[in-house]
N, C-alpha and C. Protein backbone atom coordinates (compact mmCIF):
# COMPACT_ATOMS: atom_id res chain seq x y z
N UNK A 1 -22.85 -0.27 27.14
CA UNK A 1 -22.11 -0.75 28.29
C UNK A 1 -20.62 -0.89 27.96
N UNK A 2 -20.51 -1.69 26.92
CA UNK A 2 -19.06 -1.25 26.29
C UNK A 2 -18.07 -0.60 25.77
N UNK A 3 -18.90 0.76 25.58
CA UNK A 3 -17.90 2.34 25.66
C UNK A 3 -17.77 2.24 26.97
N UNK A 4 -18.97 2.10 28.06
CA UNK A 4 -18.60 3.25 29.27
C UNK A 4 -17.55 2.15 30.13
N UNK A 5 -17.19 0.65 29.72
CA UNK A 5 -16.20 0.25 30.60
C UNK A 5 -14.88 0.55 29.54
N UNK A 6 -14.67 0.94 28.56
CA UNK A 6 -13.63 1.52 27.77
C UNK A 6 -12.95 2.39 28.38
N UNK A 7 -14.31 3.40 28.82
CA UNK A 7 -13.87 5.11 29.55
C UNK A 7 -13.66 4.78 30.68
N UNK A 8 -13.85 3.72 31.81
CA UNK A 8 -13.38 3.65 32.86
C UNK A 8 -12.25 3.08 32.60
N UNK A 9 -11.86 2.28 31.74
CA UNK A 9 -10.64 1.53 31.55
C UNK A 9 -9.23 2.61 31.22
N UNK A 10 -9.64 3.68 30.71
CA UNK A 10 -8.77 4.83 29.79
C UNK A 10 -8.76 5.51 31.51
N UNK A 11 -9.70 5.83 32.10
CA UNK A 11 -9.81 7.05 32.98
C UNK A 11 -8.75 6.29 34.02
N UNK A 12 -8.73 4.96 34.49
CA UNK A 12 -7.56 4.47 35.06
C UNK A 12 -6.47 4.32 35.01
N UNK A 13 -6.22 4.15 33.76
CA UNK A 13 -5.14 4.32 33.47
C UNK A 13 -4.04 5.44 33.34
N UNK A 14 -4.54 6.36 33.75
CA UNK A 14 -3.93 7.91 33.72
C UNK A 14 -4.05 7.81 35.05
N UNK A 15 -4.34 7.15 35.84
CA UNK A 15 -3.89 7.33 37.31
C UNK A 15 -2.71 7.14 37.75
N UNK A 16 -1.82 7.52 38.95
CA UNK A 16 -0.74 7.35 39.57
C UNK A 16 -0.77 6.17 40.05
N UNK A 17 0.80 5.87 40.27
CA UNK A 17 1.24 3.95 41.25
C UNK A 17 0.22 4.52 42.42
N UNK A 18 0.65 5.57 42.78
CA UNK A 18 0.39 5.69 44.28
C UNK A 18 -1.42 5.97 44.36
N UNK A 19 -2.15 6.71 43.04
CA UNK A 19 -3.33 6.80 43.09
C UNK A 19 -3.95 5.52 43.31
N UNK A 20 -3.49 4.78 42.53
CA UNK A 20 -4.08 2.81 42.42
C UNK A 20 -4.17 2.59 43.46
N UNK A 21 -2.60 2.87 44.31
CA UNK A 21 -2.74 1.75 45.66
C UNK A 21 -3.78 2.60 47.00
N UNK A 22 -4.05 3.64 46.80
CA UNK A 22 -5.09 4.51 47.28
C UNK A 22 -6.61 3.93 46.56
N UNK A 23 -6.66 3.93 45.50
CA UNK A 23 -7.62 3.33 45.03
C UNK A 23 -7.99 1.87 45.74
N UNK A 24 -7.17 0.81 45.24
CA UNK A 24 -7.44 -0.25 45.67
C UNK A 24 -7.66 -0.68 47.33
N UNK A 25 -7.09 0.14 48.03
CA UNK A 25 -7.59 0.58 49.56
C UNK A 25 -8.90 1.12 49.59
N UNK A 26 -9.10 1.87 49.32
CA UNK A 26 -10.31 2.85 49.40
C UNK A 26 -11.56 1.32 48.85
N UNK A 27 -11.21 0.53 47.64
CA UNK A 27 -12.34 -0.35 47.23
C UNK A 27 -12.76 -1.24 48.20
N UNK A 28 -11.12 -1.89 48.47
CA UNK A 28 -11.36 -3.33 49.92
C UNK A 28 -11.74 -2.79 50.76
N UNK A 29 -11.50 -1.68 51.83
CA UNK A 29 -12.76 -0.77 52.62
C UNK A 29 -14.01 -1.47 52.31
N UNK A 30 -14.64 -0.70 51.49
CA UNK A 30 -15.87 -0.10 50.90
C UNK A 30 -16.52 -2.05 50.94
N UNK A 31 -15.77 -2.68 49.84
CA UNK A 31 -16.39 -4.03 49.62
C UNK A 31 -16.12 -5.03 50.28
N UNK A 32 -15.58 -4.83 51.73
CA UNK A 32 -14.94 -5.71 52.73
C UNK A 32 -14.01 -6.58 51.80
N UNK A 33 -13.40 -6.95 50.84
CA UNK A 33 -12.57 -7.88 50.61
C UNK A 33 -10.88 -7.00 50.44
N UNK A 34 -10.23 -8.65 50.17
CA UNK A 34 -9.02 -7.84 50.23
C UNK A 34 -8.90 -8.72 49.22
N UNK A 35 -7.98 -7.65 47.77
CA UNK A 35 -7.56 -7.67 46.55
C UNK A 35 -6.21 -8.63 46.66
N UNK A 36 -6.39 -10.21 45.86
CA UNK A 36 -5.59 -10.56 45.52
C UNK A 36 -5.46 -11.38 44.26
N UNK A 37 -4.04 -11.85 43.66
CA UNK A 37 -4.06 -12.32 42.15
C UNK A 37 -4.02 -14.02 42.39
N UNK A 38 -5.18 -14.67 41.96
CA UNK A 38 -4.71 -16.25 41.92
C UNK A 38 -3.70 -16.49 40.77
N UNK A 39 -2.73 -17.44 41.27
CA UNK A 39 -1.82 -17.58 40.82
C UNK A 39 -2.14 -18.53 39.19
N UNK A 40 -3.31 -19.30 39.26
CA UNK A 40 -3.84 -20.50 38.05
C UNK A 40 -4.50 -19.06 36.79
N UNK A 41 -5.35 -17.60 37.32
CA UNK A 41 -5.25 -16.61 36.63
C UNK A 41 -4.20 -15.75 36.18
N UNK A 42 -3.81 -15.59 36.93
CA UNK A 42 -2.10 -15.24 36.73
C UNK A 42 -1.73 -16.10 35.65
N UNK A 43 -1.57 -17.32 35.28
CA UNK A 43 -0.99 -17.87 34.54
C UNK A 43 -1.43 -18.45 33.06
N UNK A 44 -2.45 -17.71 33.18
CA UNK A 44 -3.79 -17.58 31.87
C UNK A 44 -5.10 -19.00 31.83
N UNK A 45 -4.63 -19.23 33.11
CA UNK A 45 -5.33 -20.07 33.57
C UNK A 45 -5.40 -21.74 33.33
N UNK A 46 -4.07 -21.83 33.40
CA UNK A 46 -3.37 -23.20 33.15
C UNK A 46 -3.34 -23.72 34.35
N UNK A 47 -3.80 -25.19 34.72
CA UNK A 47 -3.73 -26.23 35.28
C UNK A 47 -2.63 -25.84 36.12
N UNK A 48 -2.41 -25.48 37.77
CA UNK A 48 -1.97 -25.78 38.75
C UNK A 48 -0.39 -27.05 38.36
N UNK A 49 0.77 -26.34 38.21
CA UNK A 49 1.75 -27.87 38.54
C UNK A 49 1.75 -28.68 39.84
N UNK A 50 2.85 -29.40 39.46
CA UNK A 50 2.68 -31.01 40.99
C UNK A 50 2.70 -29.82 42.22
N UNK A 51 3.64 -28.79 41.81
CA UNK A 51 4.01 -28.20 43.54
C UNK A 51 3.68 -26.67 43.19
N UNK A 52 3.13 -26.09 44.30
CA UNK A 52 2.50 -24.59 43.87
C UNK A 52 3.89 -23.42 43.26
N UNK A 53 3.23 -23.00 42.52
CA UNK A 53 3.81 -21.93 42.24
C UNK A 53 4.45 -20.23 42.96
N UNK A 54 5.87 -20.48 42.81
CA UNK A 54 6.04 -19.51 43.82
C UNK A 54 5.46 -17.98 43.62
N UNK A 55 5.12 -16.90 43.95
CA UNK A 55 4.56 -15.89 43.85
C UNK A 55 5.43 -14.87 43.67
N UNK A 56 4.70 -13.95 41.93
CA UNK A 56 6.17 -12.98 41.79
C UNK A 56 6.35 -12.27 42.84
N UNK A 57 7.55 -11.82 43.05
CA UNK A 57 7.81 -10.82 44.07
C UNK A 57 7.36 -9.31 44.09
N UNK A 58 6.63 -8.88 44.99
CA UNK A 58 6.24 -7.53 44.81
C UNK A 58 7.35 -6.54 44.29
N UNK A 59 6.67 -5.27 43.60
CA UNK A 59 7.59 -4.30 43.35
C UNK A 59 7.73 -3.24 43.75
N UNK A 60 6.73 -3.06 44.57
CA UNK A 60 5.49 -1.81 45.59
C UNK A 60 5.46 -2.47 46.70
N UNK A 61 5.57 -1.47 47.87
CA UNK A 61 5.23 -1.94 49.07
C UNK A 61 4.67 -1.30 49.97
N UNK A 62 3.69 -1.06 50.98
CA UNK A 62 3.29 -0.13 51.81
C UNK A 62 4.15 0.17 53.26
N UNK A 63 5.18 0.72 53.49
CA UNK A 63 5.74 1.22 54.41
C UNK A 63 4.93 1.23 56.04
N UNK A 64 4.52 0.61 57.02
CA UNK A 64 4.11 1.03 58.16
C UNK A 64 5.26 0.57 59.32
N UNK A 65 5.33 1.45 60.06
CA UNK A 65 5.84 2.36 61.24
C UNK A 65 4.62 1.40 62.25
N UNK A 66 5.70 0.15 62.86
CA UNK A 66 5.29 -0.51 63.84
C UNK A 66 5.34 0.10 65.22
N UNK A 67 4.82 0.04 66.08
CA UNK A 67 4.76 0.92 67.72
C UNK A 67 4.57 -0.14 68.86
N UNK A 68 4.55 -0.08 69.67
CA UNK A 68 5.39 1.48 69.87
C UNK A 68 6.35 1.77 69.94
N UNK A 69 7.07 2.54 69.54
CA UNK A 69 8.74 3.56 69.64
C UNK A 69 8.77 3.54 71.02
N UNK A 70 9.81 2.85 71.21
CA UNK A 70 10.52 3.56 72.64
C UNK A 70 10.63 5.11 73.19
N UNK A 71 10.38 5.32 73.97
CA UNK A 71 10.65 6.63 74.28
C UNK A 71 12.22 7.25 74.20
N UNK A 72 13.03 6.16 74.62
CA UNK A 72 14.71 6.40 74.45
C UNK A 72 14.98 7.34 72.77
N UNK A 73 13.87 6.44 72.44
CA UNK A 73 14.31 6.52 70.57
C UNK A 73 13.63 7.19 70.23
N UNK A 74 12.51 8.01 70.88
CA UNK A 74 10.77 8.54 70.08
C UNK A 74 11.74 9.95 69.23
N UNK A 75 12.82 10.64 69.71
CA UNK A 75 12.95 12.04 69.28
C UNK A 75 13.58 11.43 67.78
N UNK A 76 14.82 10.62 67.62
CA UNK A 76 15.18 10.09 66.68
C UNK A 76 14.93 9.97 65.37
N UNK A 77 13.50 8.69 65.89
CA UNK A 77 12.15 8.64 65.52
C UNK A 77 11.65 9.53 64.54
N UNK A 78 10.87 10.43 65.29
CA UNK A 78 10.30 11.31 65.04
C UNK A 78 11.28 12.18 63.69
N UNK A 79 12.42 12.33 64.06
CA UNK A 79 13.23 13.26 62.33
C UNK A 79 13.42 12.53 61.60
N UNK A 80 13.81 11.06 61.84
CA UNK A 80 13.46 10.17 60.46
C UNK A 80 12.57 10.28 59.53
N UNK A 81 11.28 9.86 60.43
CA UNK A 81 10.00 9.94 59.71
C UNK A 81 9.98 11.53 59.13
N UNK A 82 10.29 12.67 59.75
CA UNK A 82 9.98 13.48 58.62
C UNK A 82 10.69 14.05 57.99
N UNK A 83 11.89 13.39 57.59
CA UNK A 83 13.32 13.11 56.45
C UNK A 83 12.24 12.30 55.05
N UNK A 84 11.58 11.24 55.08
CA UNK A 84 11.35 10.25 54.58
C UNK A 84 10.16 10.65 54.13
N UNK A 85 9.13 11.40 54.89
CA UNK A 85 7.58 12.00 54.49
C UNK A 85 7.56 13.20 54.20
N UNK A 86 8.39 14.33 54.47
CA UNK A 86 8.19 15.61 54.43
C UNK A 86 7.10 15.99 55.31
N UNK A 87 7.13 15.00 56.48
CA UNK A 87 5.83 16.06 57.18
C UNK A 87 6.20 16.64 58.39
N UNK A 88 5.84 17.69 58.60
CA UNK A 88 5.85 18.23 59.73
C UNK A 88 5.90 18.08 61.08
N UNK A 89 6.55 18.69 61.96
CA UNK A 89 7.20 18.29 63.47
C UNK A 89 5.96 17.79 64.23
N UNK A 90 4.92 18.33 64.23
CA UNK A 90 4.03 17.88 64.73
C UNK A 90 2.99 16.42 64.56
N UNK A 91 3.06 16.86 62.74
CA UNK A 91 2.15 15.20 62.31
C UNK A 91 3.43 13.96 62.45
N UNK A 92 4.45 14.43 62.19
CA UNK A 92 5.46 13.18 62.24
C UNK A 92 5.75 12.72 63.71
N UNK A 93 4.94 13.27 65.23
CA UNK A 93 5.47 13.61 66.39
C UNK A 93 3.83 12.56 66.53
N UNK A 94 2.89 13.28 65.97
CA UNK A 94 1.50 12.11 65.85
C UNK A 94 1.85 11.18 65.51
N UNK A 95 2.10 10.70 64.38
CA UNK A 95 2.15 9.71 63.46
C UNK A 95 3.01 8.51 64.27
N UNK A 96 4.67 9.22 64.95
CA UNK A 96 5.17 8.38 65.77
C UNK A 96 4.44 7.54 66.67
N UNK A 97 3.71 8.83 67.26
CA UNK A 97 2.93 8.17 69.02
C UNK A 97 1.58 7.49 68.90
N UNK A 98 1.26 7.38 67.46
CA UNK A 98 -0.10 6.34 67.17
C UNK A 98 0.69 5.32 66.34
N UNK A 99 1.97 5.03 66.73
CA UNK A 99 2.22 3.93 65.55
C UNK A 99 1.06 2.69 66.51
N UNK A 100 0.92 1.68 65.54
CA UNK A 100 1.54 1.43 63.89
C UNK A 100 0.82 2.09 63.06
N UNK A 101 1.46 3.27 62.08
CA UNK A 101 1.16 3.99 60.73
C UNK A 101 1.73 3.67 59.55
N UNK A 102 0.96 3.59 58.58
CA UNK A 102 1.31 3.65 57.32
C UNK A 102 2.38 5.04 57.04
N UNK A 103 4.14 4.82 56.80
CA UNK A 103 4.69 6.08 56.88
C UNK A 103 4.72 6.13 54.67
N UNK A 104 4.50 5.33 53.92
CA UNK A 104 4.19 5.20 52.46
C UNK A 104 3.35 4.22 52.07
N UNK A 105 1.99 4.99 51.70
CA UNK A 105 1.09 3.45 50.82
C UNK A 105 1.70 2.82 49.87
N UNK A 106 2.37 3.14 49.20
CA UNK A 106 2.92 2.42 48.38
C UNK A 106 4.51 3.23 47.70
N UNK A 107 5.57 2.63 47.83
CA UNK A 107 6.60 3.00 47.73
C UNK A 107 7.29 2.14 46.83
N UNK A 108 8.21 2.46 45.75
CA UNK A 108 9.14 1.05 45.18
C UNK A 108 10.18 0.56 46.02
N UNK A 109 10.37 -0.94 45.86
CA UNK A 109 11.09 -2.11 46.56
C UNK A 109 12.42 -0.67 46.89
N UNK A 110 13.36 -0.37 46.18
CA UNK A 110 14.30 0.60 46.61
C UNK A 110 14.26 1.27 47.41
N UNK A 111 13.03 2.03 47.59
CA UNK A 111 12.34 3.41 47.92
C UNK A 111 11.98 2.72 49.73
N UNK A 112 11.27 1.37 49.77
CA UNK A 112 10.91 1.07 50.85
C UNK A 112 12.17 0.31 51.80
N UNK A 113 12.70 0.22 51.11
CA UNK A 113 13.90 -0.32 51.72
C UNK A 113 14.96 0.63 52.30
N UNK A 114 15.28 1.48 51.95
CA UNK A 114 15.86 2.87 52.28
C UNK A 114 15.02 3.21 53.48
N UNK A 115 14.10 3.74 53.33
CA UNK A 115 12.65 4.17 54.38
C UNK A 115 13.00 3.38 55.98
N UNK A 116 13.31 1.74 55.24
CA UNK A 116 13.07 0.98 56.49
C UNK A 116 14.39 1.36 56.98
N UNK A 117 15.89 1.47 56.37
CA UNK A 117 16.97 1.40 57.05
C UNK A 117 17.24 2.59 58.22
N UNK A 118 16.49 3.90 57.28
CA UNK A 118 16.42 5.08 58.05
C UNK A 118 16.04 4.75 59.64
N UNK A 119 14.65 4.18 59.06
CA UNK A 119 13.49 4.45 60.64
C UNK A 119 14.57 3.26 61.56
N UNK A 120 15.07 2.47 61.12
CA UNK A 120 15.12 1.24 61.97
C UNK A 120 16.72 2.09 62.52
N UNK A 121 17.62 2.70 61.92
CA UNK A 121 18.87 3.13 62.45
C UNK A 121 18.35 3.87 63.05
N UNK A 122 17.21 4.55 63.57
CA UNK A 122 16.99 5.57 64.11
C UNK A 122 16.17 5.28 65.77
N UNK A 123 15.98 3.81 65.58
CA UNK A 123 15.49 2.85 66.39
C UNK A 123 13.92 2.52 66.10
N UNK A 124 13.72 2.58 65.32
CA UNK A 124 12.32 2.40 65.17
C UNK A 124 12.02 0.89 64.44
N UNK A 125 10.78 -0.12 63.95
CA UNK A 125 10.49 -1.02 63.53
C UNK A 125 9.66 -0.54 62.30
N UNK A 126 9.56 -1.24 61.35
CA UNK A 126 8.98 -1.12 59.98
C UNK A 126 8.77 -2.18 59.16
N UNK A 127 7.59 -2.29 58.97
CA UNK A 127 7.28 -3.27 58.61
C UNK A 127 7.00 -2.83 56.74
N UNK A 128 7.55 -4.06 55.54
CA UNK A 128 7.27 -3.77 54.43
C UNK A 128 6.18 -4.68 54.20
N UNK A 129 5.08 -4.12 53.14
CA UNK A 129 3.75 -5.23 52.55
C UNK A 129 4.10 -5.47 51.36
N UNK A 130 3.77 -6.27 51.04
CA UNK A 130 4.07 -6.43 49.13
C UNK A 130 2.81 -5.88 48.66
N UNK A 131 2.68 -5.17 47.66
CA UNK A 131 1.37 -5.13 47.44
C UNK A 131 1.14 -5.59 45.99
């Protein structure tokens, strides 16, 4: 049992930021929960101080494209998002008109912040997650 959680431990680790946060989606799905760090584990498991502990700040964030886009703004819109995704006139023309979409599962704090200034100068809303 203790090789084969070794080899899962090694086989993860050669995964991508972005494979993980695909991963860790794909698990909370599957096991209805949603993945989070207690802060008393986090801290090797030391006794709680008088007042809670503030929570590190994420460094990753999942990008979603709140909706709906105005129509004034949908064309705008629409070339932002596929400045920012590389996707195509059509899926970025979907993706607009079913917001709210995930436009990056996971992006760095820089990376999502840029993303948001684009979509939002372009009139759009965006919401960042910490993950």
């Amino acid at each position: 049992m203790s090789q084969h959680l070794d080899d899962l431990v090694e086989k993860l680790s050669q995964l991508s930021v972005l494979d993980m946060a695909k991963l860790k989606e794909k698990l909370e799905a599957k096991w209805g929960v949603k993945a989070a760090v207690a802060v008393a584990a986090a801290a090797g498991g030391a006794p709680a101080a008088a007042g809670a502990a503030p929570a590190a700040e994420a460094t990753e964030f999942k990008v979603t494209l709140e909706g709906p886009v105005p129509d004034d703004k949908k064309i705008s819109v629409i070339k932002a998002v596929r400045e920012v995704t590389g996707l195509g006139l059509k899926e970025a023309k979907d993706l607009v008109e079913g917001a709210p979409k995930d436009l990056k599962p996971a992006a760095p704090k820089a990376e999502a912040e840029d993303i948001k200034k684009k979509i939002e100068a372009a009139g759009g809303k965006v919401k960042l997650t910490g993950l």
